[in-house]
Protein backbone atom coordinates (compact mmCIF):
# COMPACT_ATOMS: atom_id res chain seq x y z
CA UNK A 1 -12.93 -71.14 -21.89
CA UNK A 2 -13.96 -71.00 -18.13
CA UNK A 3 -16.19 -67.26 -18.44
CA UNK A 4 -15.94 -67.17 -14.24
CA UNK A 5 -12.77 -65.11 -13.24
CA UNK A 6 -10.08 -65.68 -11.25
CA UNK A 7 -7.25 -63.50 -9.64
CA UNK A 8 -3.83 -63.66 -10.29
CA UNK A 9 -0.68 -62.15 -8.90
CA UNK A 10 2.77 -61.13 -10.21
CA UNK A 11 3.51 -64.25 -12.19
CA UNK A 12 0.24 -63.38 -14.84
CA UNK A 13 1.66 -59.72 -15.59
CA UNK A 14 3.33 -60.97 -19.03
CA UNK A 15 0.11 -62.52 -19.64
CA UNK A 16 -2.10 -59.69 -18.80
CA UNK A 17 0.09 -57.46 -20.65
CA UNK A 18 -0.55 -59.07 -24.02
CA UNK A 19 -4.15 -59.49 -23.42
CA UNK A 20 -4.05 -55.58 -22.76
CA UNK A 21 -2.11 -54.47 -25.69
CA UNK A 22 -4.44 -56.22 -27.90
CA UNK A 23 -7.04 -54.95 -26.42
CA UNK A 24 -6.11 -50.71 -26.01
CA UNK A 25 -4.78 -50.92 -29.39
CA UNK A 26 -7.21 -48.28 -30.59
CA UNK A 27 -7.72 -46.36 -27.40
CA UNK A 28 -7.24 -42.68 -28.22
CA UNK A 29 -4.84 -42.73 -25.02
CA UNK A 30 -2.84 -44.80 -26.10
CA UNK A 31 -2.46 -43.73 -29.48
CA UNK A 32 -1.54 -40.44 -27.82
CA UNK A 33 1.18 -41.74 -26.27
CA UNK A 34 2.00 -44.28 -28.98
CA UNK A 35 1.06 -42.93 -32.38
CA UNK A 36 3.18 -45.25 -34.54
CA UNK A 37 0.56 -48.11 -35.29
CA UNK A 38 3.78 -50.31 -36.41
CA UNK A 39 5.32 -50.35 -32.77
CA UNK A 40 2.28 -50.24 -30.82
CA UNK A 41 1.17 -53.25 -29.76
CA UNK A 42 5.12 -53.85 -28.82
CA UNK A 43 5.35 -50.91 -27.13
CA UNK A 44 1.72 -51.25 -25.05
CA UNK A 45 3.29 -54.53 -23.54
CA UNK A 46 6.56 -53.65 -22.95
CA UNK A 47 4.65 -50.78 -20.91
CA UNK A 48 1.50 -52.70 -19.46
CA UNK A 49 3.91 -55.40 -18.05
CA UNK A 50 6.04 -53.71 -15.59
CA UNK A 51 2.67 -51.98 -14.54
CA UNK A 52 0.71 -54.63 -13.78
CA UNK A 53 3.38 -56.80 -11.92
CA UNK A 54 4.90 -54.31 -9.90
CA UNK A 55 2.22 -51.68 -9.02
CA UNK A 56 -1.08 -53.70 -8.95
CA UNK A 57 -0.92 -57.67 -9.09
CA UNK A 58 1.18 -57.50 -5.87
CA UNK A 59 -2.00 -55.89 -4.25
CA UNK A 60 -4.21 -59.33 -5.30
CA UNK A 61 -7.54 -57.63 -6.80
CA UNK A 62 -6.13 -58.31 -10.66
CA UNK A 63 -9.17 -60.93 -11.98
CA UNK A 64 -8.35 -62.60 -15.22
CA UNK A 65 -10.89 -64.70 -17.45
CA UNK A 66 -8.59 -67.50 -18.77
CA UNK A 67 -8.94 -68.39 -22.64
CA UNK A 68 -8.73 -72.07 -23.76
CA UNK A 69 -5.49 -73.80 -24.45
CA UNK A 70 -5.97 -74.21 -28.20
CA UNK A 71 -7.42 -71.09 -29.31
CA UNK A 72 -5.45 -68.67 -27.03
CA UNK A 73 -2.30 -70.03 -25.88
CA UNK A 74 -3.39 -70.52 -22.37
CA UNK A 75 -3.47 -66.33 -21.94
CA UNK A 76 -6.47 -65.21 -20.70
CA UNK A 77 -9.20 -63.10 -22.44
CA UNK A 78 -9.98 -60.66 -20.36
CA UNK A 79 -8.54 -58.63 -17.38
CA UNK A 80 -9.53 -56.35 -14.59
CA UNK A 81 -7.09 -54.54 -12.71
CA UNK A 82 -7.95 -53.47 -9.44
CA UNK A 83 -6.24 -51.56 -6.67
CA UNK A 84 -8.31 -52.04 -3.70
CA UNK A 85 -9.57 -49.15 -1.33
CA UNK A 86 -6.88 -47.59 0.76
CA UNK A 87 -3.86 -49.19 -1.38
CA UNK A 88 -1.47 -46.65 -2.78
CA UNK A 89 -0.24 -48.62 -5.89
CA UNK A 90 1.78 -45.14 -7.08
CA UNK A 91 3.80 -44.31 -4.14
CA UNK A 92 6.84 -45.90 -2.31
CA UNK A 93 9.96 -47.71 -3.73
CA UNK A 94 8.17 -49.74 -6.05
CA UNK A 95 6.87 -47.21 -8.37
CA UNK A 96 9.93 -45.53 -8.36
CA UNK A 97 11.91 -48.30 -9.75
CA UNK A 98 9.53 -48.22 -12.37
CA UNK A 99 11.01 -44.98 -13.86
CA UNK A 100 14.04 -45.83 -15.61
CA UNK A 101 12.49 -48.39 -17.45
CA UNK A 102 9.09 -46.36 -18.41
CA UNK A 103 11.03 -43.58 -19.26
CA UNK A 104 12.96 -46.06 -21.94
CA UNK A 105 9.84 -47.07 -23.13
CA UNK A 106 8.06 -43.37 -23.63
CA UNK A 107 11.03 -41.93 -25.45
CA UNK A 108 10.40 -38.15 -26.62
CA UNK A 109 6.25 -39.51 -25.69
CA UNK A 110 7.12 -39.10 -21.55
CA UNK A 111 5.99 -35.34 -21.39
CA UNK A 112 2.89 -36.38 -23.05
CA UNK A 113 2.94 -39.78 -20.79
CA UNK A 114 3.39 -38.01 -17.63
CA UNK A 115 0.78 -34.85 -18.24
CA UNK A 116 -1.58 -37.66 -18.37
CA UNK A 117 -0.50 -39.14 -15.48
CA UNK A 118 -0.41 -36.25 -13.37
CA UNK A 119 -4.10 -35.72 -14.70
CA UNK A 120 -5.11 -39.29 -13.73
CA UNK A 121 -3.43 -38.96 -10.06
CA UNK A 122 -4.90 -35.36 -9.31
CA UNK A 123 -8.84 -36.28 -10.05
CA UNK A 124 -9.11 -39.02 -7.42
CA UNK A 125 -11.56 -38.30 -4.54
CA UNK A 126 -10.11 -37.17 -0.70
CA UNK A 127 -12.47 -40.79 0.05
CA UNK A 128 -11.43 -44.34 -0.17
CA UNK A 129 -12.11 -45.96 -2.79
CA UNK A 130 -11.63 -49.18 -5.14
CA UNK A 131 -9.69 -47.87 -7.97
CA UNK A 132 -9.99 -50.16 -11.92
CA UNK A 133 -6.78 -48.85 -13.12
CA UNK A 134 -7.31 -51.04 -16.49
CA UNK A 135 -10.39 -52.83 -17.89
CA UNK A 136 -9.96 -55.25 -21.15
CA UNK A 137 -11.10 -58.05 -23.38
CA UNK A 138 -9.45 -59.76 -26.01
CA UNK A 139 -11.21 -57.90 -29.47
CA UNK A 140 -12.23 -61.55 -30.86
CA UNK A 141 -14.07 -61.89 -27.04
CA UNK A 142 -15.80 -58.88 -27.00
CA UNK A 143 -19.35 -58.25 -26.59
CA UNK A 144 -19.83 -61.12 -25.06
CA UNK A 145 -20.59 -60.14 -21.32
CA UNK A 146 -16.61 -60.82 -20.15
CA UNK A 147 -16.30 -56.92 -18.97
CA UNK A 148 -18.81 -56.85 -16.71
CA UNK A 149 -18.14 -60.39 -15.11
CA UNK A 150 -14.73 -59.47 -14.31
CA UNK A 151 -15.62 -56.57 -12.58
CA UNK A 152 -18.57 -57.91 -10.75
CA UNK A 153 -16.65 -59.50 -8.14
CA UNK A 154 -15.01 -55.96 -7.06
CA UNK A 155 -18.66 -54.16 -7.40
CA UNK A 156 -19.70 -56.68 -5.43
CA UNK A 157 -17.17 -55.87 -2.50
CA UNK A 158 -17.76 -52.15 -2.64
CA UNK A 159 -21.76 -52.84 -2.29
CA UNK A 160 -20.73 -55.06 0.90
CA UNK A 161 -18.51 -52.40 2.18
CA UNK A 162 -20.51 -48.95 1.47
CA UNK A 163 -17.35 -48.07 -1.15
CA UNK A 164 -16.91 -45.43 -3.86
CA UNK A 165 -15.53 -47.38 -7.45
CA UNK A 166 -13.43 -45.20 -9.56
CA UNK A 167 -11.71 -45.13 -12.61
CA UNK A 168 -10.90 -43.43 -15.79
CA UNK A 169 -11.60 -43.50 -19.56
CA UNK A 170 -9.64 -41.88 -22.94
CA UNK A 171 -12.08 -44.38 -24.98
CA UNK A 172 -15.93 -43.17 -25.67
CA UNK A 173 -16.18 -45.91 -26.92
CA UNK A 174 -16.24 -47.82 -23.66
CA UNK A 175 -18.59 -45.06 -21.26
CA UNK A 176 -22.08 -46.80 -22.22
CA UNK A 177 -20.71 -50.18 -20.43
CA UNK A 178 -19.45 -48.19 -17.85
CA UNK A 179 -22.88 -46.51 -17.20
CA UNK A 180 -24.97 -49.77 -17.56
CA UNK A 181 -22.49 -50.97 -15.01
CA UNK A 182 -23.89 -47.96 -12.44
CA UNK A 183 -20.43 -45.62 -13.09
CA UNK A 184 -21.72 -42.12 -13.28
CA UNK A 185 -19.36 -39.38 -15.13
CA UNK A 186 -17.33 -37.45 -12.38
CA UNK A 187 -15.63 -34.94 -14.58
CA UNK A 188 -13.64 -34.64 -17.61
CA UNK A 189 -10.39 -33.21 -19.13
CA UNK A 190 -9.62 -32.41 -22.16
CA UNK A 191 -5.46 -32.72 -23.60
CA UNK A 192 -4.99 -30.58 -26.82
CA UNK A 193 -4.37 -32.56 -29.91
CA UNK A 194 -4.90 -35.68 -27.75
CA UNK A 195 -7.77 -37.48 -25.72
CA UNK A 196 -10.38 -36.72 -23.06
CA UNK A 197 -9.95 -37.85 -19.82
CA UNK A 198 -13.09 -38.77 -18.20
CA UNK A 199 -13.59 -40.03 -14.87
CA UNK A 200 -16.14 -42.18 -14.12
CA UNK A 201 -17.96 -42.69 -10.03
CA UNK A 202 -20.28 -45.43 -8.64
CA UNK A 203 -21.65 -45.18 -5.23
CA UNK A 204 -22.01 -48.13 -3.27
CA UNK A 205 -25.68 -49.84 -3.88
């Protein structure tokens, strides 16, 4: 396994999406919006996929750590994606072609789906900024330093450019990294019977 990451456009979104699924398996957002444990992992990729390869891989900040051949199939173990500052990945004609097919997807979960959504859009900052629309590594990589080299390269590039980072977080679990990583909480929202949204800030250093 090469630990030094890469980016990857369009043709990596099935990839990335499996890598993903695996890895937000447990993330109270996504068990929000997918609650059936059985169907989940099917369900996070048939999601993720689209996503990725339409809204954010086309934009070329989505950084991959590839696995090795025998153990993982060739799919990477980790992803990062990025939209970079002043990229709308949400508007125009390619999001919505997106809708039919996310809308399949959701079922009777799209009013939950797009409350969060409209949560996520509202609490970005007026300013530019580099946005990490998903962060993951593969559960049998974690804990081994993988998160925070594939976002490096992006920190790295806001530092150089005197640019806010944003993102945001429905796993806890995750907000330590995110602080050792200089991400400072923003502000939060709360979704009754389902996750806090919290989203995290890092000023350029």
């Amino acid at each position: 396994m090469s630990s030094v990451p890469r980016t990857t456009g369009p043709e990596g979104a099935a990839a990335i999406a499996r890598l993903l699924a695996r890895a937000f398996v447990d993330d109270p957002g996504w068990i929000y919006l997918f609650p059936d444990e059985r169907t989940r992992i099917a369900r996070l990729e048939r999601t993720l996929a689209p996503i990725v390869r339409t809204l954010y891989a086309r934009l070329g900040d989505t950084w991959v750590i590839d696995g090795d051949r025998d153990g993982d199939g060739g799919d990477p173990v980790g992803a990062a994606v990025w939209a970079p500052a002043g990229a709308d990945p949400v508007g125009g004609v390619a999001a919505l072609a997106l809708g039919p097919r996310l809308s399949w997807v959701m079922g009777r979960r799209l009013p939950r789906a797009l409350r969060l959504l409209r949560a996520m859009a509202g609490g970005h900052p007026d300013e530019p900024h580099a946005y990490l629309a998903m962060l993951g590594v593969d559960p049998s990589r974690q804990g081994r330093g993988l998160g925070a080299r594939l976002i490096a390269p992006m920190l790295a590039r806001c530092d150089d450019q005197g640019t806010l980072a944003w993102l945001e977080s429905t796993n806890p679990g995750n907000h330590a990294f995110y602080r050792r990583m200089g991400f400072e909480v923003a502000r939060q929202r709360s979704f009754p019977g389902g996750p806090t949204l919290t989203f995290f800030a890092r000023r350029p250093r």
